[in-house]
Protein backbone atom coordinates (compact mmCIF):
# COMPACT_ATOMS: atom_id res chain seq x y z
CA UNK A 1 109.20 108.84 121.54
CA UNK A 2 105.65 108.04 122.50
CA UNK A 3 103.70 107.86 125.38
CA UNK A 4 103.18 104.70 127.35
CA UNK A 5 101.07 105.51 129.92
CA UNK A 6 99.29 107.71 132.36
CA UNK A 7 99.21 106.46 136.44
CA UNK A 8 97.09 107.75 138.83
CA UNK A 9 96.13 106.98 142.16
CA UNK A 10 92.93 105.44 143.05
CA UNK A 11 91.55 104.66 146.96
CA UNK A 12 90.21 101.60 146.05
CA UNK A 13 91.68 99.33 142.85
CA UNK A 14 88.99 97.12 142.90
CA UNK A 15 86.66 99.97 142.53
CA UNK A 16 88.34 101.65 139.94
CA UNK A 17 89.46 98.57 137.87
CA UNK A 18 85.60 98.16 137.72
CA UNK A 19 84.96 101.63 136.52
CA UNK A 20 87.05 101.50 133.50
CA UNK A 21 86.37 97.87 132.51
CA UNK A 22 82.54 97.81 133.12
CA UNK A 23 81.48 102.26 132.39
CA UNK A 24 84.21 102.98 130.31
CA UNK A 25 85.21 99.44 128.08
CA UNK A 26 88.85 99.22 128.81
CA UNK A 27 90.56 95.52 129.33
CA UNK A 28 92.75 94.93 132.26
CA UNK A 29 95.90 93.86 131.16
CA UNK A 30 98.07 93.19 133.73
CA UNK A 31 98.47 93.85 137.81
CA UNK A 32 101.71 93.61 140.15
CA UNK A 33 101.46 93.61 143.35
CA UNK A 34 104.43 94.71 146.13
CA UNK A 35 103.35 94.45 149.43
CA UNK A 36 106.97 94.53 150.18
CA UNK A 37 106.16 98.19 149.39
CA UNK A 38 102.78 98.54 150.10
CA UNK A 39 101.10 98.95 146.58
CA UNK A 40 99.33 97.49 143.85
CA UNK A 41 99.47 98.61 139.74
CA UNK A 42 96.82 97.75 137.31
CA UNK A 43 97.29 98.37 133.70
CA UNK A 44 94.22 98.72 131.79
CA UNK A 45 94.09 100.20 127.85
CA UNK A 46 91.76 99.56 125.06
CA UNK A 47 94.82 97.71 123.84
CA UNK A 48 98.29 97.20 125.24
CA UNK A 49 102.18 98.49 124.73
CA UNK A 50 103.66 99.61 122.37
CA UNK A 51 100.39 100.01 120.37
CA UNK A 52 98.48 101.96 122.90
CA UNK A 53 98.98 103.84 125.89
CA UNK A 54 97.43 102.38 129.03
CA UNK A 55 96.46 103.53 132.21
CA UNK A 56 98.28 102.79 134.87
CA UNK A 57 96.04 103.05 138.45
CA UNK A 58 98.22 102.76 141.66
CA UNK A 59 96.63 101.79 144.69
CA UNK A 60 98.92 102.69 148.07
CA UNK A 61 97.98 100.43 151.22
CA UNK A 62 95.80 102.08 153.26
CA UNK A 63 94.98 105.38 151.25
CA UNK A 64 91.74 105.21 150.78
CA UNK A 65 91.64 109.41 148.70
CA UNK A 66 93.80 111.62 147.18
CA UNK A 67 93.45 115.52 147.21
CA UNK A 68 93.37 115.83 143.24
CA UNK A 69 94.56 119.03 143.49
CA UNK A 70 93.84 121.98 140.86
CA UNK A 71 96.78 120.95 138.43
CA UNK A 72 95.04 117.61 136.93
CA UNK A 73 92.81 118.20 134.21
CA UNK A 74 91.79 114.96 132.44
CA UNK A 75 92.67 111.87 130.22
CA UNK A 76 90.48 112.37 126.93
CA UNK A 77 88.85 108.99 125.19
CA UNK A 78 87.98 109.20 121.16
CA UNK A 79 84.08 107.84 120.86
CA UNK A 80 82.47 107.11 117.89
CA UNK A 81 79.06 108.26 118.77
CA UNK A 82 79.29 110.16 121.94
CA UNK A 83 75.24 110.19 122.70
CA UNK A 84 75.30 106.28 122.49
CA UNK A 85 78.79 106.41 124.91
CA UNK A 86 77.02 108.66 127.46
CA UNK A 87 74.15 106.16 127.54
CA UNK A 88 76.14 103.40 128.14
CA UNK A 89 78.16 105.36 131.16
CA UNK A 90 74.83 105.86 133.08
CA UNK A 91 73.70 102.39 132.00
CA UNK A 92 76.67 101.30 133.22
CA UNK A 93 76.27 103.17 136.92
CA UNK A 94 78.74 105.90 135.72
CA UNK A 95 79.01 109.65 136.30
CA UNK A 96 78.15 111.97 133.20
CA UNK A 97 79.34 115.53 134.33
CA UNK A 98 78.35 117.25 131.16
CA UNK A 99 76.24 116.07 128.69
CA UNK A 100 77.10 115.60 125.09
CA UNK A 101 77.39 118.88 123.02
CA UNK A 102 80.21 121.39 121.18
CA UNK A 103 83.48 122.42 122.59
CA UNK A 104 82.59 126.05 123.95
CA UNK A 105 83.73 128.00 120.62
CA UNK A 106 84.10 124.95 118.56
CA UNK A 107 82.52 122.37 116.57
CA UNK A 108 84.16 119.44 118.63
CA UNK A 109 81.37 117.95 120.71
CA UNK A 110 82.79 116.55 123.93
CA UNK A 111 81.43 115.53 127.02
CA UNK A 112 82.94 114.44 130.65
CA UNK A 113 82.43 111.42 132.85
CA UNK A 114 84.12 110.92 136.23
CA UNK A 115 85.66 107.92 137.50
CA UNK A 116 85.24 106.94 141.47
CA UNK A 117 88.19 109.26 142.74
CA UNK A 118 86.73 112.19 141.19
CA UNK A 119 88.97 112.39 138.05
CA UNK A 120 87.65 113.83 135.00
CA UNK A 121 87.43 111.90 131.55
CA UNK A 122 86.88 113.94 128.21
CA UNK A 123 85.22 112.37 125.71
CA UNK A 124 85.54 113.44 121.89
CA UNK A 125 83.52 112.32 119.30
CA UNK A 126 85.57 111.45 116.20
CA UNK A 127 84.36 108.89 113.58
CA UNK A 128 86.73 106.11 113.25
CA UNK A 129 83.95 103.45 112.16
CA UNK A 130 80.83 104.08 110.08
CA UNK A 131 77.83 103.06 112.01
CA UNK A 132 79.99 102.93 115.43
CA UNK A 133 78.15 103.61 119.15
CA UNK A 134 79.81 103.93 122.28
CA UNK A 135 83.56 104.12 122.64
CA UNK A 136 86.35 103.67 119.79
CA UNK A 137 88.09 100.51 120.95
């Protein structure tokens, strides 16, 4: 078994779609829309099925916010240089909620972002590429 893909639900897919394409360098792959039902799915992933998990943002007609609740906690992103990804978030008009630095009792350094509905994304640095800035891909 593997994972396929997260979903969550955005107020505005146009918005969001934006966030993760343009801040965070994710491709959309694919939308369906149902008005039949009254939403709209856009897969996005740094690749696609079965290769990579994507994440899958639901928009509901008419719901413009979500209470996130205190259950969520985040989707985490690998980055090759985590400094040079932060930059590009704010360059990008994204949200950097803590800065670049070590896991608290670890070596890890992380840092978050958060997308337009107020979700939380971790980012860890791990070296995939020599030489590599901004996010693994």
């Amino acid at each position: 078994m593997r994972i396929l893909h997260t979903m969550l639900r955005v107020g505005n897919l146009q918005r969001s779609v934006d966030f993760y394409t343009k801040v965070l360098g994710m491709q959309l792959l694919r939308t369906s829309d149902n008005p039949e039902y009254k939403y709209t799915l856009a897969f996005l992933g740094y690749g696609s099925n079965p290769e990579h998990a994507e994440l899958e943002l639901t928009y509901n007609y008419g719901v413009d916010s979500y209470d996130l609740g205190n259950a969520y906690g985040h989707i985490a992103i690998s980055a090759d240089n985590i400094v040079a990804a932060c930059e590009a978030v704010k360059t990008n008009g994204g949200n950097v909620t803590r800065e670049p630095g070590p896991v608290k009792g670890g070596s890890t350094v992380i840092a978050f972002v958060t997308d337009p509905d107020g979700y939380k994304i971790e980012l860890i640095e791990r070296q995939f590429n020599a030489g590599g800035s901004g996010l693994h891909q």
